[in-house]
N, C-alpha and C. Protein backbone atom coordinates (compact mmCIF):
# COMPACT_ATOMS: atom_id res chain seq x y z
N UNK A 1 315.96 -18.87 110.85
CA UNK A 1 316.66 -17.64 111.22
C UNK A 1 315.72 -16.75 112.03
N UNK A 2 316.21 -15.88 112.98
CA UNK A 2 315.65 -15.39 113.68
C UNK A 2 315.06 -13.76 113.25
N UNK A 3 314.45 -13.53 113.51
CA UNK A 3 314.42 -11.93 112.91
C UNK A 3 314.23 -11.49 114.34
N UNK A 4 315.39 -10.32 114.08
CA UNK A 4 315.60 -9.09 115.55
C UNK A 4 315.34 -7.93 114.94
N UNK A 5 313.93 -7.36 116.23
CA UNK A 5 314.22 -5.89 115.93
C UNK A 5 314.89 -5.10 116.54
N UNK A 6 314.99 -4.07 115.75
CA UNK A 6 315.88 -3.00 116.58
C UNK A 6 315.16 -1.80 116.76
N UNK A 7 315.57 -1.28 118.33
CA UNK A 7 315.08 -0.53 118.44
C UNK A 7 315.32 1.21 117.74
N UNK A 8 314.90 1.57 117.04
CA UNK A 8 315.85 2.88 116.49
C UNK A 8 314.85 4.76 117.10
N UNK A 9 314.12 3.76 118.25
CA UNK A 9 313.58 4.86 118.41
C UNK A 9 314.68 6.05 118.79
N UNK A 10 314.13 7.49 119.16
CA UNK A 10 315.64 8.01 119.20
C UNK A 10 315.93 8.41 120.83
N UNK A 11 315.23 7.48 121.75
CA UNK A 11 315.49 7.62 123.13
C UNK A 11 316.32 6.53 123.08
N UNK A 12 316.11 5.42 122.18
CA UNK A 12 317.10 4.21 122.31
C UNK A 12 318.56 4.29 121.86
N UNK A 13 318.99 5.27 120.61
CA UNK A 13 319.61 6.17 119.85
C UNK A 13 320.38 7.05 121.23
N UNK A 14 319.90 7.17 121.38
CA UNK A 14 320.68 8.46 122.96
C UNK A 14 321.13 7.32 123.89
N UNK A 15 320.40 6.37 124.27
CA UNK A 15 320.92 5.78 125.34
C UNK A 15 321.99 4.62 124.90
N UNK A 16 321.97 4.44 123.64
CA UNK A 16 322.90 3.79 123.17
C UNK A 16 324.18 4.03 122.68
N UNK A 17 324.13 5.58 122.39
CA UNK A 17 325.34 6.94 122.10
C UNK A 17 325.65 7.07 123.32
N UNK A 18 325.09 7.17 124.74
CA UNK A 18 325.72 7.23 125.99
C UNK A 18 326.57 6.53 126.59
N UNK A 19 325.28 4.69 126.58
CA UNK A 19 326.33 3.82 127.16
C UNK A 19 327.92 4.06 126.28
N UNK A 20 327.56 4.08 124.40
CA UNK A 20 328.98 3.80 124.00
C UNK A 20 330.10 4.44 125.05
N UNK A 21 329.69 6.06 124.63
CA UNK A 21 330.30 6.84 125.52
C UNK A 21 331.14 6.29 126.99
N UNK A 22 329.76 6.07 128.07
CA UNK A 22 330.02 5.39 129.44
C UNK A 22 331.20 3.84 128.93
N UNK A 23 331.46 2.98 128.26
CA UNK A 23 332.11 1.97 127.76
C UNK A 23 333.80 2.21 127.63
N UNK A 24 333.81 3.47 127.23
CA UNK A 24 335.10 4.25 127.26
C UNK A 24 335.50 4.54 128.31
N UNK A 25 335.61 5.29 129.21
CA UNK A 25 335.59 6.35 130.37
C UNK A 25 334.59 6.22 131.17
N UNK A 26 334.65 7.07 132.16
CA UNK A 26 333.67 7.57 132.77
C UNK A 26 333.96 9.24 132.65
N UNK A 27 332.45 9.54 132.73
CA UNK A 27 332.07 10.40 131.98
C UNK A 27 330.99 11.84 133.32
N UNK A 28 331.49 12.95 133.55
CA UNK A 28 330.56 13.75 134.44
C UNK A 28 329.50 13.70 133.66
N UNK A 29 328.43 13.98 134.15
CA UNK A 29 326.70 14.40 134.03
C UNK A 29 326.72 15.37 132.97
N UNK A 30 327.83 16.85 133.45
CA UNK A 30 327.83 17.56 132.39
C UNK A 30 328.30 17.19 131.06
N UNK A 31 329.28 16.51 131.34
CA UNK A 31 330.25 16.54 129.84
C UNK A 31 329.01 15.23 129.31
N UNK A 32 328.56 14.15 129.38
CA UNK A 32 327.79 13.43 128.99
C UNK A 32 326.59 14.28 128.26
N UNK A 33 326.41 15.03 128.81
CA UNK A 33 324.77 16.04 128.90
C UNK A 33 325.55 16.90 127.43
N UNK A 34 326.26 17.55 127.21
CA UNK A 34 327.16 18.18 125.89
C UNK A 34 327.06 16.88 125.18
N UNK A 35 328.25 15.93 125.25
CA UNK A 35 328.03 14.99 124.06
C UNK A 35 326.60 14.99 123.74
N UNK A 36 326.10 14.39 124.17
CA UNK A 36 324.36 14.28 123.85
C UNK A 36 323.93 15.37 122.95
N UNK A 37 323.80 16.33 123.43
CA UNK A 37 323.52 17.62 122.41
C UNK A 37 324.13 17.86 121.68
N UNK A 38 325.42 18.08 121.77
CA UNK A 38 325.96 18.44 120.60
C UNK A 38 326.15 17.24 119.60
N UNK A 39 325.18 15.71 119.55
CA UNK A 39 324.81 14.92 118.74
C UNK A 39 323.26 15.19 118.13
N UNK A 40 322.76 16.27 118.72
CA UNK A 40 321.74 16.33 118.60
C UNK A 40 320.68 15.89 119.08
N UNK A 41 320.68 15.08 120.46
CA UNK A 41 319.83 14.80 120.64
C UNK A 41 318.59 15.23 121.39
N UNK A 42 317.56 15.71 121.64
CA UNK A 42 316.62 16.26 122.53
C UNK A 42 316.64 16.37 123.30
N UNK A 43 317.25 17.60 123.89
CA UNK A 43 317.26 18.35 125.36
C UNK A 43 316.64 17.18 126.67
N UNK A 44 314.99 17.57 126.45
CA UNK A 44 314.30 17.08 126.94
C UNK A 44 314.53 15.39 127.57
N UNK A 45 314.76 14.69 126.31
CA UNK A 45 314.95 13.50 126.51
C UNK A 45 316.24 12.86 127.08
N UNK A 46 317.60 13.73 126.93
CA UNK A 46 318.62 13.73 127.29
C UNK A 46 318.88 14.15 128.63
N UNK A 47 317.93 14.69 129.30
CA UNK A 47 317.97 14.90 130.82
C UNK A 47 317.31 13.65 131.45
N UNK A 48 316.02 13.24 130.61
CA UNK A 48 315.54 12.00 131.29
C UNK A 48 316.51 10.81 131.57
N UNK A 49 317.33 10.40 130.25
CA UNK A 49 318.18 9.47 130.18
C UNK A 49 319.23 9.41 130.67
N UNK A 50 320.09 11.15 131.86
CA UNK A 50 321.08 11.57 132.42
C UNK A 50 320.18 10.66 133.60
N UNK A 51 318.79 10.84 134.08
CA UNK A 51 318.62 10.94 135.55
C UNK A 51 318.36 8.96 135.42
N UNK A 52 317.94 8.72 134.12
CA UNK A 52 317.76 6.97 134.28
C UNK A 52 319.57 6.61 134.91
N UNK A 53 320.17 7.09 133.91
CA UNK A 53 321.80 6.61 133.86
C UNK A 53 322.40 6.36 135.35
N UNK A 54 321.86 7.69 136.08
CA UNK A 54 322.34 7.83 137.51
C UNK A 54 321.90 6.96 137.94
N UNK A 55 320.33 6.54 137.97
CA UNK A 55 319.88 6.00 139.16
C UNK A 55 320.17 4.35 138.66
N UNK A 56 320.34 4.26 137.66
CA UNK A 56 320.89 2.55 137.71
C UNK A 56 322.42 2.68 138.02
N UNK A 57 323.25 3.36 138.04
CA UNK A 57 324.25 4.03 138.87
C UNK A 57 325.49 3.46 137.46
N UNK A 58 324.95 3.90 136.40
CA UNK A 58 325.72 3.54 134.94
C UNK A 58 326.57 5.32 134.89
N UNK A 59 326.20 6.55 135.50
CA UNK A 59 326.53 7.40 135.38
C UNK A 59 326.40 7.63 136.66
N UNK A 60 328.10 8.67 137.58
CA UNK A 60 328.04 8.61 138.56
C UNK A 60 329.17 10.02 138.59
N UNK A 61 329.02 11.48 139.17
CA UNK A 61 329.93 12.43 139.53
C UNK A 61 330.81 11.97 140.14
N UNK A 62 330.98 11.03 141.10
CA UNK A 62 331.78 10.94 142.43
C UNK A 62 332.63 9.92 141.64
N UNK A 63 332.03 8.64 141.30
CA UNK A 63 333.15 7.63 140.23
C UNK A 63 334.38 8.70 139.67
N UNK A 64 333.10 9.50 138.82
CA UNK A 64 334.17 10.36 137.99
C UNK A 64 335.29 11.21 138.46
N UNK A 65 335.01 11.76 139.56
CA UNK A 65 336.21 12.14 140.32
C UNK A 65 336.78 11.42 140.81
N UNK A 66 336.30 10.42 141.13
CA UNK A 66 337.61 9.77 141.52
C UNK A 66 338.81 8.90 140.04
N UNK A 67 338.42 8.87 139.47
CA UNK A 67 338.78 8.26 138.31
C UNK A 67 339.45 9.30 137.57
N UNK A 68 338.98 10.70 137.99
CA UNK A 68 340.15 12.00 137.33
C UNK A 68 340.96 12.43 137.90
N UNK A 69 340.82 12.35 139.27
CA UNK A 69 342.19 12.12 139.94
C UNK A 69 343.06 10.88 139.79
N UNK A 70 342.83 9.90 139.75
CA UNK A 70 343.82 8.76 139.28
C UNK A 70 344.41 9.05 138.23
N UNK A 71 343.55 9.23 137.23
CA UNK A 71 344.20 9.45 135.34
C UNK A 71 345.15 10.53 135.68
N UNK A 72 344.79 11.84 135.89
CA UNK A 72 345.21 13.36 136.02
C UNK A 72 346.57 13.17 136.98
N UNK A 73 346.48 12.47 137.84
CA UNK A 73 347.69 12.49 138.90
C UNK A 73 348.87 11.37 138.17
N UNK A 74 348.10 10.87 137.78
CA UNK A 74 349.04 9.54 136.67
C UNK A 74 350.06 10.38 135.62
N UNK A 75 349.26 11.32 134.82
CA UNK A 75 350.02 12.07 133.98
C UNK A 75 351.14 13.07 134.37
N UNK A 76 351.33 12.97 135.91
CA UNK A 76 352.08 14.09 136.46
C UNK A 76 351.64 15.48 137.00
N UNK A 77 350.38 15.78 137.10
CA UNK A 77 349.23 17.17 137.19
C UNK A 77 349.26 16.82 138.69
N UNK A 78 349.01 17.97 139.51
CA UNK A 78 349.12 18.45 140.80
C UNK A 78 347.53 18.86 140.94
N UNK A 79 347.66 18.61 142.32
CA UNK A 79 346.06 18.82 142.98
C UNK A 79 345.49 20.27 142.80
N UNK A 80 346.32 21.28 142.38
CA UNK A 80 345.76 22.47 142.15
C UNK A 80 345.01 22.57 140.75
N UNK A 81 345.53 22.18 139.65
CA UNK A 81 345.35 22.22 138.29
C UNK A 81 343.90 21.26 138.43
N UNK A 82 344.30 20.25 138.66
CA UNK A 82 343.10 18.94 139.21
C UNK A 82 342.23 19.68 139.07
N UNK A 83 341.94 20.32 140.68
CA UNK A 83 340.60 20.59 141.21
C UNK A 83 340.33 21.52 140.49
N UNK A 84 340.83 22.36 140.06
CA UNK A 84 340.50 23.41 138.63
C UNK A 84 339.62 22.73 137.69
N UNK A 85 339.92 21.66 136.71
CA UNK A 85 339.79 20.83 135.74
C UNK A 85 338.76 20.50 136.36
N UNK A 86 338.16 19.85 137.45
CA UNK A 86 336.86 18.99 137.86
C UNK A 86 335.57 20.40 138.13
N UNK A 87 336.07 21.54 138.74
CA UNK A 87 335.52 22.57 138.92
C UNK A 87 334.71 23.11 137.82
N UNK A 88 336.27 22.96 136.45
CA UNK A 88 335.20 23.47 135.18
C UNK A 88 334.55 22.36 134.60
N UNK A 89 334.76 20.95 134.92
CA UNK A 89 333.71 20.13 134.41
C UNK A 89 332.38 19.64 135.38
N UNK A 90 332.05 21.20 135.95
CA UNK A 90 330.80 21.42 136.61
C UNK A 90 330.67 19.60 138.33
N UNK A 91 331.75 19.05 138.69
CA UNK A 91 331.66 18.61 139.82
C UNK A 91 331.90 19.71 140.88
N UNK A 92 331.12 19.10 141.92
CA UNK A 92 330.75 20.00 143.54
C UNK A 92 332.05 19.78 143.75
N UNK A 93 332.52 20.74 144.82
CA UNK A 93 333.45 20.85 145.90
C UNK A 93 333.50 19.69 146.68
N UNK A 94 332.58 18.81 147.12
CA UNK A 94 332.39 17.93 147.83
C UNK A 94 332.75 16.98 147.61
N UNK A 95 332.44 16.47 145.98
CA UNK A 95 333.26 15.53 145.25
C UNK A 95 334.34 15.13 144.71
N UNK A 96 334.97 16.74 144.57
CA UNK A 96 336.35 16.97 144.41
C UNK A 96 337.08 16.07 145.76
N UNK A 97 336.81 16.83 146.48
CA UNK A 97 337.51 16.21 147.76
C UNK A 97 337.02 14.39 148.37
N UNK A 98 335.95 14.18 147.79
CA UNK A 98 335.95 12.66 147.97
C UNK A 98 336.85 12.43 146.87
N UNK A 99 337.02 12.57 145.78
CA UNK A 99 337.74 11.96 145.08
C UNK A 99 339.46 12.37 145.51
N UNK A 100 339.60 13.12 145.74
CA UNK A 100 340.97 13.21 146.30
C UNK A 100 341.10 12.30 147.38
N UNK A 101 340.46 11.88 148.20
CA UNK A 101 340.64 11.32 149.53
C UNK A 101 340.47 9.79 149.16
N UNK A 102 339.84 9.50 148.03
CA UNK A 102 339.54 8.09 147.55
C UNK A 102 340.69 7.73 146.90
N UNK A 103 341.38 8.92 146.31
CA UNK A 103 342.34 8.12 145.30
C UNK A 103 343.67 8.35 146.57
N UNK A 104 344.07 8.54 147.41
CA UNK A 104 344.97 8.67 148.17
C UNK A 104 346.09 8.82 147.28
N UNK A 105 346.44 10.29 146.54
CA UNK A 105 347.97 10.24 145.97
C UNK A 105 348.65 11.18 146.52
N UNK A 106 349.83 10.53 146.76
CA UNK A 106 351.07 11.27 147.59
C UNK A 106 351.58 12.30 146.92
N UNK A 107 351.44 13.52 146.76
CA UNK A 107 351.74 14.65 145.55
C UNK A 107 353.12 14.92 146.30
N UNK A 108 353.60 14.68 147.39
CA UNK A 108 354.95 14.80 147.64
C UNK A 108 356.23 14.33 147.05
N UNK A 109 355.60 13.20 146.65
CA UNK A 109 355.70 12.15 146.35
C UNK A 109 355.85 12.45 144.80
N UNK A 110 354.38 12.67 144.00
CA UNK A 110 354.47 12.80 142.57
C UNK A 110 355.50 13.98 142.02
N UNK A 111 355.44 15.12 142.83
CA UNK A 111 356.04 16.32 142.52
C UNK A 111 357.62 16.19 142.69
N UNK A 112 358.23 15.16 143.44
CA UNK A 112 359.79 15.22 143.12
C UNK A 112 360.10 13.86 142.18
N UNK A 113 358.81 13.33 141.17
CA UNK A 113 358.81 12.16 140.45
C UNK A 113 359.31 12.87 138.99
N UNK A 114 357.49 13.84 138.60
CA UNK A 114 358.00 14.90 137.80
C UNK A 114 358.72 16.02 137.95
N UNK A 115 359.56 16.31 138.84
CA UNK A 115 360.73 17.04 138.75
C UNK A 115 361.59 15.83 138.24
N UNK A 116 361.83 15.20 138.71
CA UNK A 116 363.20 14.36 138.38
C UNK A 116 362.90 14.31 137.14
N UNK A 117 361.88 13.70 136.36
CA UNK A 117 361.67 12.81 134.68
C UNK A 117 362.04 14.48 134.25
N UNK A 118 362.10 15.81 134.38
CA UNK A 118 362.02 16.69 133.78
C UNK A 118 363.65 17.04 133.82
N UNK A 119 364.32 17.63 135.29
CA UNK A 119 365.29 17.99 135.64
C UNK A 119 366.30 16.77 135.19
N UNK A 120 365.82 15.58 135.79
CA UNK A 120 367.12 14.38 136.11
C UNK A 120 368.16 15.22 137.53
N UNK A 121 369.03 15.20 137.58
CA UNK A 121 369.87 15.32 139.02
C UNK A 121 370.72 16.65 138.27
N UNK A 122 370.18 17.43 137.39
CA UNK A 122 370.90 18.71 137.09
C UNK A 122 370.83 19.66 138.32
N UNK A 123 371.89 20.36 138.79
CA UNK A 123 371.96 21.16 139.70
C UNK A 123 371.46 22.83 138.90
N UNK A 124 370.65 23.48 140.32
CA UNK A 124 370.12 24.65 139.67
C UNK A 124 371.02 25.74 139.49
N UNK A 125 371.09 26.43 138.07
CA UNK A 125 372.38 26.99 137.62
C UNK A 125 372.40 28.42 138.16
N UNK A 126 371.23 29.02 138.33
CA UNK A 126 370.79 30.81 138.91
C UNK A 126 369.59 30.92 139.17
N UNK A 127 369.43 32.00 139.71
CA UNK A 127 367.55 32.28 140.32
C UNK A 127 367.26 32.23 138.90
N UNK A 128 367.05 32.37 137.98
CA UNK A 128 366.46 32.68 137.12
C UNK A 128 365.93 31.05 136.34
N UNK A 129 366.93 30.42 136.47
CA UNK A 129 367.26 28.81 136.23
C UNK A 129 365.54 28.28 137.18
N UNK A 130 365.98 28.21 138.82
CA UNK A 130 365.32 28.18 139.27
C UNK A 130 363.74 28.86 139.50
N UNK A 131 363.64 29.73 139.43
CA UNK A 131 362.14 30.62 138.42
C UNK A 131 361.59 29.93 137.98
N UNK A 132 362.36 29.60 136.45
CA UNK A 132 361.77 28.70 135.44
C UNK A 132 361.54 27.09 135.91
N UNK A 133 362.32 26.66 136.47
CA UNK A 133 361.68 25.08 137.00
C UNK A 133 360.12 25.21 138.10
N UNK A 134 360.56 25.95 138.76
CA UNK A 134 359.16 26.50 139.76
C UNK A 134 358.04 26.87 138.93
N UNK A 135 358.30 27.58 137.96
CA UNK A 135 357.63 27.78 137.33
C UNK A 135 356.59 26.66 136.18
N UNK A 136 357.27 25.67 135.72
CA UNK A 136 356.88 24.66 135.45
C UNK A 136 355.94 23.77 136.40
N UNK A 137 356.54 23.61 137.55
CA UNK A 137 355.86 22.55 138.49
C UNK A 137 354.84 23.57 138.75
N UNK A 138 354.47 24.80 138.76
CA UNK A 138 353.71 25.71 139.00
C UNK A 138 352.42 25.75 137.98
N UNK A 139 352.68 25.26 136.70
CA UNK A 139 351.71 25.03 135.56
C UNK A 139 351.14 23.71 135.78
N UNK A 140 352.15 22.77 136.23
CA UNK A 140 351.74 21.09 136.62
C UNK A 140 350.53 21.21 137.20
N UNK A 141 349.97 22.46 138.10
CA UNK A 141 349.26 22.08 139.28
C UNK A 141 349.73 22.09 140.61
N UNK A 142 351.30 22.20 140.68
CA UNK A 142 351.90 22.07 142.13
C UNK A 142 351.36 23.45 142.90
N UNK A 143 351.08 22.93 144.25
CA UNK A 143 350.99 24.46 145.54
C UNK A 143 352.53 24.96 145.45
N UNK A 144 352.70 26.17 146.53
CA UNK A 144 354.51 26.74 146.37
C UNK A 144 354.85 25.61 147.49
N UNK A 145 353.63 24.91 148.41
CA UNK A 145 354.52 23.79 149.35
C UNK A 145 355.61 22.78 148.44
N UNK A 146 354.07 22.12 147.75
CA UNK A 146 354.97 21.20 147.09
C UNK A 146 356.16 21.47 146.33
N UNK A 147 356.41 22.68 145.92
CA UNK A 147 357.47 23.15 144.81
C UNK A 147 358.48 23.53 145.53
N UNK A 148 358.48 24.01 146.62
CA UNK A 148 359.58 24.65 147.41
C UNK A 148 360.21 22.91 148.06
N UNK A 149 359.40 21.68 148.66
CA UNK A 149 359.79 20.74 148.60
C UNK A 149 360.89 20.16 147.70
N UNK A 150 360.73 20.52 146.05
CA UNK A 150 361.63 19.76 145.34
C UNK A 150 362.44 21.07 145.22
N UNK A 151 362.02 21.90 144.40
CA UNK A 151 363.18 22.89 144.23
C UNK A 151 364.20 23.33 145.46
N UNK A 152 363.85 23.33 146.73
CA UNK A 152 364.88 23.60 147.81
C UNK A 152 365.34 23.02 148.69
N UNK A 153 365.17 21.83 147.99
CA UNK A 153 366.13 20.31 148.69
C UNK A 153 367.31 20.35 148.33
């Protein structure tokens, strides 16, 4: 029989709580950099193991946007809400928009998808009727382009 050691140092401990992490999802720099700490693990050492992660390219901002626009646009969420959501999970402007441009989704497209699964072919009964549906696609993430698209067809 073989005897294996293990490593339990606690840089091996972090990088092994990460990959799990990375195994799931993909994961921003920041939100990875929180898990980590708020497991406790050493500041210090948890930045080293952010910048190893990158450069073997196991942790990547730009993946991640693009991969939160796919998920996020999948669930029915509009490019406004989106870029909100990537904004507060500390990605650049720059990446936002590669990832929008990588994932090519037709929000013209998505926005009279989730209108329909919501509405179905109900006709709008009063402004007030209408308000409230705008108003919805308006929480989705929709611009007033996209909303004035479905609502004033």
């Amino acid at each position: 029989m073989v005897e294996r050691k293990h490593d339990h140092s606690p840089s091996a401990r972090a990088r092994a709580s990460a990959l799990g992490s990375l195994a799931m999802r993909e994961h921003s720099v920041d939100e990875l950099r929180t898990k980590l700490l708020n497991k406790k693990h050493d500041a210090e050492l948890v930045e080293r193991l952010l910048l190893d992660l990158q450069q073997e390219n196991l942790l990547s901002n730009e993946r991640y946007a693009c991969s939160y626009w796919r998920v996020r646009s999948a669930k029915g969420y509009g490019p406004v809400r989106i870029r909100k959501e990537l904004q507060l999970k500390g990605i650049s402007e720059s990446l936002i928009q590669v990832g929008l441009t990588e994932t090519d989704v037709d929000f013209f497209q998505l926005v009279e998808q989730v209108y329909q699964k919501k509405y179905r072919d109900q006709p709008i009964e009063d402004f007030k009727d209408k308000q409230k549906r705008q108003a919805f696609l308006y929480r989705r993430g929709f611009d007033s382009e996209l909303i004035r698209h479905v609502v004033n067809d």
